[in-house]
N, C-alpha and C. Protein backbone atom coordinates (compact mmCIF):
# COMPACT_ATOMS: atom_id res chain seq x y z
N UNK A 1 -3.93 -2.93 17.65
CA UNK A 1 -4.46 -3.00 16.29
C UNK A 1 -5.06 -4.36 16.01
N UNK A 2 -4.43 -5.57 16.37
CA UNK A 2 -4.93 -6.69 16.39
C UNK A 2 -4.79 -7.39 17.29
N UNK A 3 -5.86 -8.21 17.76
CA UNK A 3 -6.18 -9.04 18.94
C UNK A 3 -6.36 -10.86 18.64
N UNK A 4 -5.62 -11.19 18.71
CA UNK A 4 -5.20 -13.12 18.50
C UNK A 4 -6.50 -13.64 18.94
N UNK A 5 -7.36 -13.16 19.99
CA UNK A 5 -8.29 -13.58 20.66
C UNK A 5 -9.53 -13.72 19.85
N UNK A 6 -9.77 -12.01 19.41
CA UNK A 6 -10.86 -12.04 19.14
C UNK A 6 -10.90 -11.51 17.40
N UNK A 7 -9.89 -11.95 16.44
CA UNK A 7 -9.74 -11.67 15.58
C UNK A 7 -9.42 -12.44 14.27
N UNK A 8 -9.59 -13.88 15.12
CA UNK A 8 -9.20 -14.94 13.86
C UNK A 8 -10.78 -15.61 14.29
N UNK A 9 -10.96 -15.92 12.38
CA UNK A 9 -11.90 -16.73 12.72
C UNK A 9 -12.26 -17.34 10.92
N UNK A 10 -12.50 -18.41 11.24
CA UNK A 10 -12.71 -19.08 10.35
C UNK A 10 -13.89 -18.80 9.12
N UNK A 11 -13.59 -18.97 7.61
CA UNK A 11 -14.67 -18.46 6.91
C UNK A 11 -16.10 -18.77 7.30
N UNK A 12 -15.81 -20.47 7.52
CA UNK A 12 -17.09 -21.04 7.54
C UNK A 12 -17.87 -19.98 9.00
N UNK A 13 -17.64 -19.64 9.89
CA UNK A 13 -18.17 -18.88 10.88
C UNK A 13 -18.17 -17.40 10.23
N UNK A 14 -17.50 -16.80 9.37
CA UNK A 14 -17.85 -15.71 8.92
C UNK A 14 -18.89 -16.11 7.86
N UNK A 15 -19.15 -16.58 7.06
CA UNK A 15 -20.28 -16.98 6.22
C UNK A 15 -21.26 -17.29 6.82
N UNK A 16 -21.28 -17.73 8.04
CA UNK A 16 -22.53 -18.27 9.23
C UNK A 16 -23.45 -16.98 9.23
N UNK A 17 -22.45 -15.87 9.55
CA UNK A 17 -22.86 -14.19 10.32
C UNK A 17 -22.39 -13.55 9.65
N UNK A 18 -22.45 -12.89 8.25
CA UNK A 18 -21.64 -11.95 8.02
C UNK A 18 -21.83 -10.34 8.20
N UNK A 19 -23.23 -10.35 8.72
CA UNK A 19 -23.37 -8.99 8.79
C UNK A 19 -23.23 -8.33 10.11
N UNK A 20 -22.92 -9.40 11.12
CA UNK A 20 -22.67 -9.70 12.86
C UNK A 20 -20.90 -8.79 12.56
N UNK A 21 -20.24 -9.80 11.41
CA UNK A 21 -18.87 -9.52 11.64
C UNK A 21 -18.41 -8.15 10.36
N UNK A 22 -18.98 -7.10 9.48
CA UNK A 22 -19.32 -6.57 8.89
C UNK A 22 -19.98 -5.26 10.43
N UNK A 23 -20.76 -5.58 11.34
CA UNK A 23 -20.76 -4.77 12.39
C UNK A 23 -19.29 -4.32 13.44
N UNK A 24 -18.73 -5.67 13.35
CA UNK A 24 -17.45 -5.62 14.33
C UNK A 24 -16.63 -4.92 13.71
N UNK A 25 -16.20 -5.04 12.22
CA UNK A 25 -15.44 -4.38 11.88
C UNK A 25 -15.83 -2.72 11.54
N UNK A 26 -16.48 -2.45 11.53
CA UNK A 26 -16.87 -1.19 11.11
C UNK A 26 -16.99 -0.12 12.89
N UNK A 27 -17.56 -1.50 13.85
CA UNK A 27 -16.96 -0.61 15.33
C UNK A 27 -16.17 -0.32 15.74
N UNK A 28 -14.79 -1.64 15.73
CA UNK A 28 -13.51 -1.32 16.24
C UNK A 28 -12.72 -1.06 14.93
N UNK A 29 -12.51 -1.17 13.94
CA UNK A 29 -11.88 -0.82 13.19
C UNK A 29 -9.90 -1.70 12.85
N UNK A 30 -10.25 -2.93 13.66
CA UNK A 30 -9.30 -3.91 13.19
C UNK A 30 -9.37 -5.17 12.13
N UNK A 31 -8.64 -5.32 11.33
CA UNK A 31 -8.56 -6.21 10.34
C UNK A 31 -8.58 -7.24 11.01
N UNK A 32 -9.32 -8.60 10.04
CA UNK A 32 -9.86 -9.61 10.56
C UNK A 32 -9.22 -10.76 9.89
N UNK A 33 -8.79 -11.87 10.43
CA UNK A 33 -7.87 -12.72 10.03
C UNK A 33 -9.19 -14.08 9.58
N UNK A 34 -9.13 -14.42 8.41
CA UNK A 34 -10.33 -15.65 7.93
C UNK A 34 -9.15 -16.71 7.61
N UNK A 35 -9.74 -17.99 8.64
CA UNK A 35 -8.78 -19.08 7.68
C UNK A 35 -9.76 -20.39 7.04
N UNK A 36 -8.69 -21.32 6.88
CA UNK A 36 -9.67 -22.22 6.42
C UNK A 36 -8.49 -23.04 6.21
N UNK A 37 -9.22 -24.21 7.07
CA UNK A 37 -8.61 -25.30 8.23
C UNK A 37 -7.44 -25.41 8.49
N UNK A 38 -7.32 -24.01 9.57
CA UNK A 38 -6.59 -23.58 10.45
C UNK A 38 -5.57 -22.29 9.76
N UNK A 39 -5.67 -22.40 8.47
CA UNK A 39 -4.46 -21.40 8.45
C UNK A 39 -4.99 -20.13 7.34
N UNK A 40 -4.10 -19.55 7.82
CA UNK A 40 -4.79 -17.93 7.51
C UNK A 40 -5.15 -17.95 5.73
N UNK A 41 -5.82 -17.58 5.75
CA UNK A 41 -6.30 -17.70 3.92
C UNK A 41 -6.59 -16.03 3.65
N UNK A 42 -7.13 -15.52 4.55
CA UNK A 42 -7.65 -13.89 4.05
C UNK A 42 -7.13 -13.24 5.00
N UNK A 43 -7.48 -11.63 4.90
CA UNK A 43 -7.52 -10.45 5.55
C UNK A 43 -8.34 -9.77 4.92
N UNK A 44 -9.66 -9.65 6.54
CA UNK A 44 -11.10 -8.81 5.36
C UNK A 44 -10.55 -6.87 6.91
N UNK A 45 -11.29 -6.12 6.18
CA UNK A 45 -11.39 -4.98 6.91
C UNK A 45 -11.85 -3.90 6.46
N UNK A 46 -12.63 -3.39 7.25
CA UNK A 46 -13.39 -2.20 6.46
C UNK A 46 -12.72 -1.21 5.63
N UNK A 47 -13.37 -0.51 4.96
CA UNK A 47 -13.18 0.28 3.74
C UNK A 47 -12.22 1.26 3.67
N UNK A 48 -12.48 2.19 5.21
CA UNK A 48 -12.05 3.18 5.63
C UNK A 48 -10.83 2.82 6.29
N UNK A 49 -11.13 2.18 6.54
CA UNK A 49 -9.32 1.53 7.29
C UNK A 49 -8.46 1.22 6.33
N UNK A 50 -8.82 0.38 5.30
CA UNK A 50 -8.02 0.01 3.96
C UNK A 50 -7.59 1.29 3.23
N UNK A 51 -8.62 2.25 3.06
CA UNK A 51 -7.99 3.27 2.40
C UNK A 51 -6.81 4.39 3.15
N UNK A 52 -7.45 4.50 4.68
CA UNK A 52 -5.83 4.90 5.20
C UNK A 52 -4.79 4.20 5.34
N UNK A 53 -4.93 2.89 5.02
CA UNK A 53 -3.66 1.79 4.61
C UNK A 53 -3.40 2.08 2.99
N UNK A 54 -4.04 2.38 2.07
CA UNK A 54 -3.56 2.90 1.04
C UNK A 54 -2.88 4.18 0.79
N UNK A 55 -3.52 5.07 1.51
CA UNK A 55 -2.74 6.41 1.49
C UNK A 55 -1.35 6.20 2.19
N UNK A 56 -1.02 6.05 3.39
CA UNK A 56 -0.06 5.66 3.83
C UNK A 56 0.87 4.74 3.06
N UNK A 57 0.82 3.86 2.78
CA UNK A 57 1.67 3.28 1.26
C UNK A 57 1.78 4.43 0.37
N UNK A 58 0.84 4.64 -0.13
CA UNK A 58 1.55 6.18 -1.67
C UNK A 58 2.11 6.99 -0.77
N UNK A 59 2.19 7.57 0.24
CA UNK A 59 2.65 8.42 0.50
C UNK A 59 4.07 8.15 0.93
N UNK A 60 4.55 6.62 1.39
CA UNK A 60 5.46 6.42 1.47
C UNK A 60 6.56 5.89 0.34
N UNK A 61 5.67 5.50 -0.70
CA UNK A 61 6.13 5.45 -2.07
C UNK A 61 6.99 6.92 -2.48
N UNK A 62 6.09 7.99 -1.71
CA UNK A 62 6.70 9.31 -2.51
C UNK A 62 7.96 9.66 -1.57
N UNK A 63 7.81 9.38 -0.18
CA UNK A 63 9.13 9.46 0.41
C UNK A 63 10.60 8.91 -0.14
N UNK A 64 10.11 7.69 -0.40
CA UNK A 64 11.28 6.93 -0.83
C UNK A 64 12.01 7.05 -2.46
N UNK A 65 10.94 8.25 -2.95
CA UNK A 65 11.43 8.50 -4.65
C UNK A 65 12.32 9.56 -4.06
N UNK A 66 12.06 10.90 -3.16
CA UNK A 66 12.83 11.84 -2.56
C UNK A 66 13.92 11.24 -2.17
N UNK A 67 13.60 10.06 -1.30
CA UNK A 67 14.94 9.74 -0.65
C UNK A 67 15.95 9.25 -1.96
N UNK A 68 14.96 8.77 -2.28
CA UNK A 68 16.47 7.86 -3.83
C UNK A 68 16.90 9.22 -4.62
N UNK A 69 16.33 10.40 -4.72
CA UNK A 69 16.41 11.64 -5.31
C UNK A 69 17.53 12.51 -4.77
N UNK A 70 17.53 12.54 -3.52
CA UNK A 70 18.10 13.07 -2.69
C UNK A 70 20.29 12.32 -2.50
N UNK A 71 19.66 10.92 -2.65
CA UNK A 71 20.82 9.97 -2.73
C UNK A 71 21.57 9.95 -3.87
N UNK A 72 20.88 10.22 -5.00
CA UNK A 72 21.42 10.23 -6.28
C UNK A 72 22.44 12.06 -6.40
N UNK A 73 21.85 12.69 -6.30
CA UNK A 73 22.60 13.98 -5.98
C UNK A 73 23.97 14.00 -5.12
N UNK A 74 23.45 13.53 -4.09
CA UNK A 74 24.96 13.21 -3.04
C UNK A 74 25.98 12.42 -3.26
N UNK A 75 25.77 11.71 -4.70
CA UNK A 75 26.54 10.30 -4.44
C UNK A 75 26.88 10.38 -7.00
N UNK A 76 26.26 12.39 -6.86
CA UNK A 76 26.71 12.53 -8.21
C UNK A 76 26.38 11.76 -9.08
N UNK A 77 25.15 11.18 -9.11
CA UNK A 77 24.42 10.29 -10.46
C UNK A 77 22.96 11.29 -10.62
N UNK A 78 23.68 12.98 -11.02
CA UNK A 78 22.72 13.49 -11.64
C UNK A 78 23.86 14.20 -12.58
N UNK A 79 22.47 14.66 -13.94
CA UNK A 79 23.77 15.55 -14.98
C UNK A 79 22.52 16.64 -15.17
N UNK A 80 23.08 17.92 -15.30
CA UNK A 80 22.74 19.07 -16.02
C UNK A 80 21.23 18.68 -16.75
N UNK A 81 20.21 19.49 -16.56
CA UNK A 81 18.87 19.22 -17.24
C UNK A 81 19.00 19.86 -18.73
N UNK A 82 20.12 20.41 -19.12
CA UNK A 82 20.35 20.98 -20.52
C UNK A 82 20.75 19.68 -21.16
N UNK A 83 21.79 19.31 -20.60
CA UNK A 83 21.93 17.87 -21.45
C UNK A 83 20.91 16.79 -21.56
N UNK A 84 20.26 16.50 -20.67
CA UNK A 84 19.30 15.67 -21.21
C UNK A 84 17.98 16.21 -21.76
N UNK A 85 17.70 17.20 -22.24
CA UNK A 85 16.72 17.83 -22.84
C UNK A 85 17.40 17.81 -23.92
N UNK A 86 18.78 18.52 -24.37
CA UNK A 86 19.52 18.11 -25.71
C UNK A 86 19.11 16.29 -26.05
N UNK A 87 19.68 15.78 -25.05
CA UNK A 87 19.85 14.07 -25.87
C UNK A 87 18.13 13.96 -26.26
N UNK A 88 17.42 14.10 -25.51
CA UNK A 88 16.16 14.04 -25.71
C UNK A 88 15.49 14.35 -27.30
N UNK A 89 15.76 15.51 -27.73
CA UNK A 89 15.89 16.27 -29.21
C UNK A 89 16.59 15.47 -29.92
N UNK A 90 17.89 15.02 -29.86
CA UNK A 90 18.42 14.43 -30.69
C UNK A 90 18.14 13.20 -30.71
N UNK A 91 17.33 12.83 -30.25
CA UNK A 91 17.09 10.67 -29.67
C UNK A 91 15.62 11.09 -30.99
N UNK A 92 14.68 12.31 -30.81
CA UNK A 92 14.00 12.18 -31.61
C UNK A 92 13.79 13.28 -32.47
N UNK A 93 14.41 13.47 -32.85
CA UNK A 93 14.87 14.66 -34.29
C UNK A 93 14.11 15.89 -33.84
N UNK A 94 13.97 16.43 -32.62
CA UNK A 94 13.32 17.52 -32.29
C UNK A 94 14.13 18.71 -32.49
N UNK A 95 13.53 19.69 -33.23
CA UNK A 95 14.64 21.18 -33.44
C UNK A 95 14.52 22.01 -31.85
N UNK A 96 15.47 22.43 -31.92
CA UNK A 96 15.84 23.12 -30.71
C UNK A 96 14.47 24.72 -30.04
């Protein structure tokens, strides 16, 4: 996924070429490390790669609501959906 070699590189050399390195990324499809003097300042990477790095996050967001969902049941920190639809009504004067 990433290469130390050919994957760090300084802004001032990405501002030199940007449409050279705007080609690289869009061929191989690895995120590109920009620093500035010497230490990492960015992470640039194409579009399409970022957005399957976004999906993959939400989707693991939704795993981990199941899992806490799943944990809460086993471990009896759930109550009856009648009762909290009652407290609900009564928190705001709703008739039944």
């Amino acid at each position: 996924m990433f290469d130390i070699t050919k994957d760090i590189h300084s802004v001032t050399t990405f501002r030199r070429n940007p449409g050279e390195f705007m080609k690289q990324l869009r061929k191989n499809k690895r995120p590109m490390i920009l620093t500035v003097k010497g230490k990492a300042a960015a992470v640039v990477q194409d579009a399409e790669s970022y957005q399957k790095l976004l999906d993959i996050a939400a989707r693991a967001d939704v795993y981990e609501a199941i899992r806490q969902g799943l944990d809460d049941v086993a471990n009896g920190r759930t109550r009856p959906a009648h009762e909290v639809f009652n407290e609900i009504r009564e928190q705001h004067g709703m008739p039944r």
